[in-house]
PDB file of N, CA and C in Angstrom:
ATOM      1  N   UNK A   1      -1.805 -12.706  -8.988  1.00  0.00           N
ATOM      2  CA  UNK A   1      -3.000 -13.172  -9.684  1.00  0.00           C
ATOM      3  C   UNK A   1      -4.149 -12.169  -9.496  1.00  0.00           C
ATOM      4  N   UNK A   2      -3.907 -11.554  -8.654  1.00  0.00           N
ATOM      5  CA  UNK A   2      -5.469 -11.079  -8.172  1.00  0.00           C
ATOM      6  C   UNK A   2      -5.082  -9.402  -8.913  1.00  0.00           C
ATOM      7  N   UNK A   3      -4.026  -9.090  -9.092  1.00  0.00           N
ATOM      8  CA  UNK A   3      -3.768  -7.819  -9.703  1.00  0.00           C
ATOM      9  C   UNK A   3      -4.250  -8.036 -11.546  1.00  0.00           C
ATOM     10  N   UNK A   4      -3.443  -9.128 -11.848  1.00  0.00           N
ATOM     11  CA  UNK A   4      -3.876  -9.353 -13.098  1.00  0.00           C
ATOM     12  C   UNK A   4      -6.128  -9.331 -13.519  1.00  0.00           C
ATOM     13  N   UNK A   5      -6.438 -10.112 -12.442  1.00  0.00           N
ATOM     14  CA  UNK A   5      -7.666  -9.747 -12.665  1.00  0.00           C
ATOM     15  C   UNK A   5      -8.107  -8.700 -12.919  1.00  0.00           C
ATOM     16  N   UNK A   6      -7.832  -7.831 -12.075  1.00  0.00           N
ATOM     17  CA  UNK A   6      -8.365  -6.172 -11.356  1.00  0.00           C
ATOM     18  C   UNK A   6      -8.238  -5.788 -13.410  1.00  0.00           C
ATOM     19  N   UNK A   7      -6.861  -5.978 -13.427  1.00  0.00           N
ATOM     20  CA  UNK A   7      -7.001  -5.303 -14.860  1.00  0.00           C
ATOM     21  C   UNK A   7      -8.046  -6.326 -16.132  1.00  0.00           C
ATOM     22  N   UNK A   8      -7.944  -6.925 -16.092  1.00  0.00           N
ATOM     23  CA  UNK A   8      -8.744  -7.515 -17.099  1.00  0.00           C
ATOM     24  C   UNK A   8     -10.207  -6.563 -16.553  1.00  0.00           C
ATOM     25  N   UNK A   9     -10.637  -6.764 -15.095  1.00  0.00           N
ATOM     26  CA  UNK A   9     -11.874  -6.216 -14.510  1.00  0.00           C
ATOM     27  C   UNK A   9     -12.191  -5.094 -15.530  1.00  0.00           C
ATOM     28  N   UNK A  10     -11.333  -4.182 -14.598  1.00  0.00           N
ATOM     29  CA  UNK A  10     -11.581  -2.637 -15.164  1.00  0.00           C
ATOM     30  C   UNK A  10     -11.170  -2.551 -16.934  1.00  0.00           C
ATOM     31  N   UNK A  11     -10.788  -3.568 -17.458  1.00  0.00           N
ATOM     32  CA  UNK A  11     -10.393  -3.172 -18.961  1.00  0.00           C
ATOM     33  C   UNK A  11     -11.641  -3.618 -19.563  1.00  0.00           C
ATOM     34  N   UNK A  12     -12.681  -4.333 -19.020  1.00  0.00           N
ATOM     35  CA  UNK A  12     -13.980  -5.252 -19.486  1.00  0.00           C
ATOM     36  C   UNK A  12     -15.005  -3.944 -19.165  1.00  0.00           C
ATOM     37  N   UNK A  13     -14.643  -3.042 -17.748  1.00  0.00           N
ATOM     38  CA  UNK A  13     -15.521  -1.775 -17.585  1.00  0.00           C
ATOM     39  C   UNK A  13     -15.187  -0.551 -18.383  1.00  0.00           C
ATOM     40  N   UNK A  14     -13.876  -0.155 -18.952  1.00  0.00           N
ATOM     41  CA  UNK A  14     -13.837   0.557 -20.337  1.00  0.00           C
ATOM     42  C   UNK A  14     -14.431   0.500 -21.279  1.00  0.00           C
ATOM     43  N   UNK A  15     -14.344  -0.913 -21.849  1.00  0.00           N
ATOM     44  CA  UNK A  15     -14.640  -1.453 -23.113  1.00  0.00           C
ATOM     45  C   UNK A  15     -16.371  -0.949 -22.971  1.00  0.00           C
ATOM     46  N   UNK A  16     -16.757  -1.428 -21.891  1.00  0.00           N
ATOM     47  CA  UNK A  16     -18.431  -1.477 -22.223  1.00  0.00           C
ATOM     48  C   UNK A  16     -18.391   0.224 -21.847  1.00  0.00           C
ATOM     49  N   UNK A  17     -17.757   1.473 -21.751  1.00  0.00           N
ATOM     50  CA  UNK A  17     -18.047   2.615 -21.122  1.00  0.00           C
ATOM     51  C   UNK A  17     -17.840   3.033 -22.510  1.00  0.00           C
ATOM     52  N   UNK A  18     -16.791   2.240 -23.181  1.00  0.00           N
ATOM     53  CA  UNK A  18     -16.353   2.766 -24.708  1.00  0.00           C
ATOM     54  C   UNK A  18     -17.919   2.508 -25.882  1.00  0.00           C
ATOM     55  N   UNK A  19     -18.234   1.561 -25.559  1.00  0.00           N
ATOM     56  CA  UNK A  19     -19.400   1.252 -26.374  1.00  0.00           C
ATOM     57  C   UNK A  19     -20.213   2.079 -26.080  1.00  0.00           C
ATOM     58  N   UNK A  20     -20.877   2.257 -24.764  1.00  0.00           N
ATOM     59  CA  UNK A  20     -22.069   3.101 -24.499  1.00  0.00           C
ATOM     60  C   UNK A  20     -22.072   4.730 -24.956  1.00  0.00           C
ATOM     61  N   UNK A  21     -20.813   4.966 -24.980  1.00  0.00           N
ATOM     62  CA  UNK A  21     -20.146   6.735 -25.319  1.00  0.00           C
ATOM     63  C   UNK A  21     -20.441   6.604 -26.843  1.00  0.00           C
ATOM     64  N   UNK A  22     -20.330   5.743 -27.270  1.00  0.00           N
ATOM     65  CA  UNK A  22     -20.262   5.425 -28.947  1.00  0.00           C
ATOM     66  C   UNK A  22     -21.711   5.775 -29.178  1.00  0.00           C
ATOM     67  N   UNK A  23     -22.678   4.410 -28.575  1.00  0.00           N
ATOM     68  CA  UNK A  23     -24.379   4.283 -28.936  1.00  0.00           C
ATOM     69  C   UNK A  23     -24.537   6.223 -28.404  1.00  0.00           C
ATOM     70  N   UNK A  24     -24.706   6.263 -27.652  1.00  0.00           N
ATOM     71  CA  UNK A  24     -24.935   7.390 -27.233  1.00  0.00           C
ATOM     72  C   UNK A  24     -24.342   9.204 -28.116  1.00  0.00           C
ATOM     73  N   UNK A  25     -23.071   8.835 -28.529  1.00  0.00           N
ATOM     74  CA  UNK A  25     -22.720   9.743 -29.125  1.00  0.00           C
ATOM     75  C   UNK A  25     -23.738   9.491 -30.689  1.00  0.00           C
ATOM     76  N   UNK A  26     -24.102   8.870 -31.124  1.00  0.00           N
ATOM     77  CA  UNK A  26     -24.726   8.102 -32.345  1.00  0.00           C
ATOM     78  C   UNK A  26     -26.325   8.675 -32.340  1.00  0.00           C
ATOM     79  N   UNK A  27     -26.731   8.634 -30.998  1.00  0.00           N
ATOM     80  CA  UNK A  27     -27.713   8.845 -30.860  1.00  0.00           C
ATOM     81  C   UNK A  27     -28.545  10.136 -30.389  1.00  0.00           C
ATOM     82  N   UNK A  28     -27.418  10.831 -30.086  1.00  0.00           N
ATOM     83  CA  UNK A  28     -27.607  12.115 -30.232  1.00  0.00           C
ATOM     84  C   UNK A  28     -27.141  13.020 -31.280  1.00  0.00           C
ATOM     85  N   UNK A  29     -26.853  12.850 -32.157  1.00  0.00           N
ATOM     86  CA  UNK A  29     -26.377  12.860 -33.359  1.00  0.00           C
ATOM     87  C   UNK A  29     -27.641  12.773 -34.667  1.00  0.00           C
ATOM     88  N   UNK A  30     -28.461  11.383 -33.827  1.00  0.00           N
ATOM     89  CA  UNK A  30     -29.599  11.867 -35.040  1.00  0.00           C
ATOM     90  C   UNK A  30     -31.152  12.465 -34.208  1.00  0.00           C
ATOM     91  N   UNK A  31     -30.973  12.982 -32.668  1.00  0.00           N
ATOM     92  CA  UNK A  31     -31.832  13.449 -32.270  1.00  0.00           C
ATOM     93  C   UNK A  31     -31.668  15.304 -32.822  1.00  0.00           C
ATOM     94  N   UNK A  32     -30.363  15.442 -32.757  1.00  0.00           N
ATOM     95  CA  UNK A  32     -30.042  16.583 -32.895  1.00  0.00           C
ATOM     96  C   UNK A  32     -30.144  17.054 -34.981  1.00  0.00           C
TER      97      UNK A  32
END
């Protein structure tokens, strides 16, 4: 049980690392 968490954990800390790389790639994009 506690392994299954870990992954949901760290797959919930991708997801939001995936979003922020996104806003960020987006946003330098129209600074540039």
């Amino acid at each position: 049980m506690e392994t299954d968490f870990m992954d949901e954990f760290l797959a919930d800390i991708e997801f939001e690392e995936f979003i922020i790389a996104r806003r960020t790639e987006k946003n330098g994009r129209t600074k540039n």
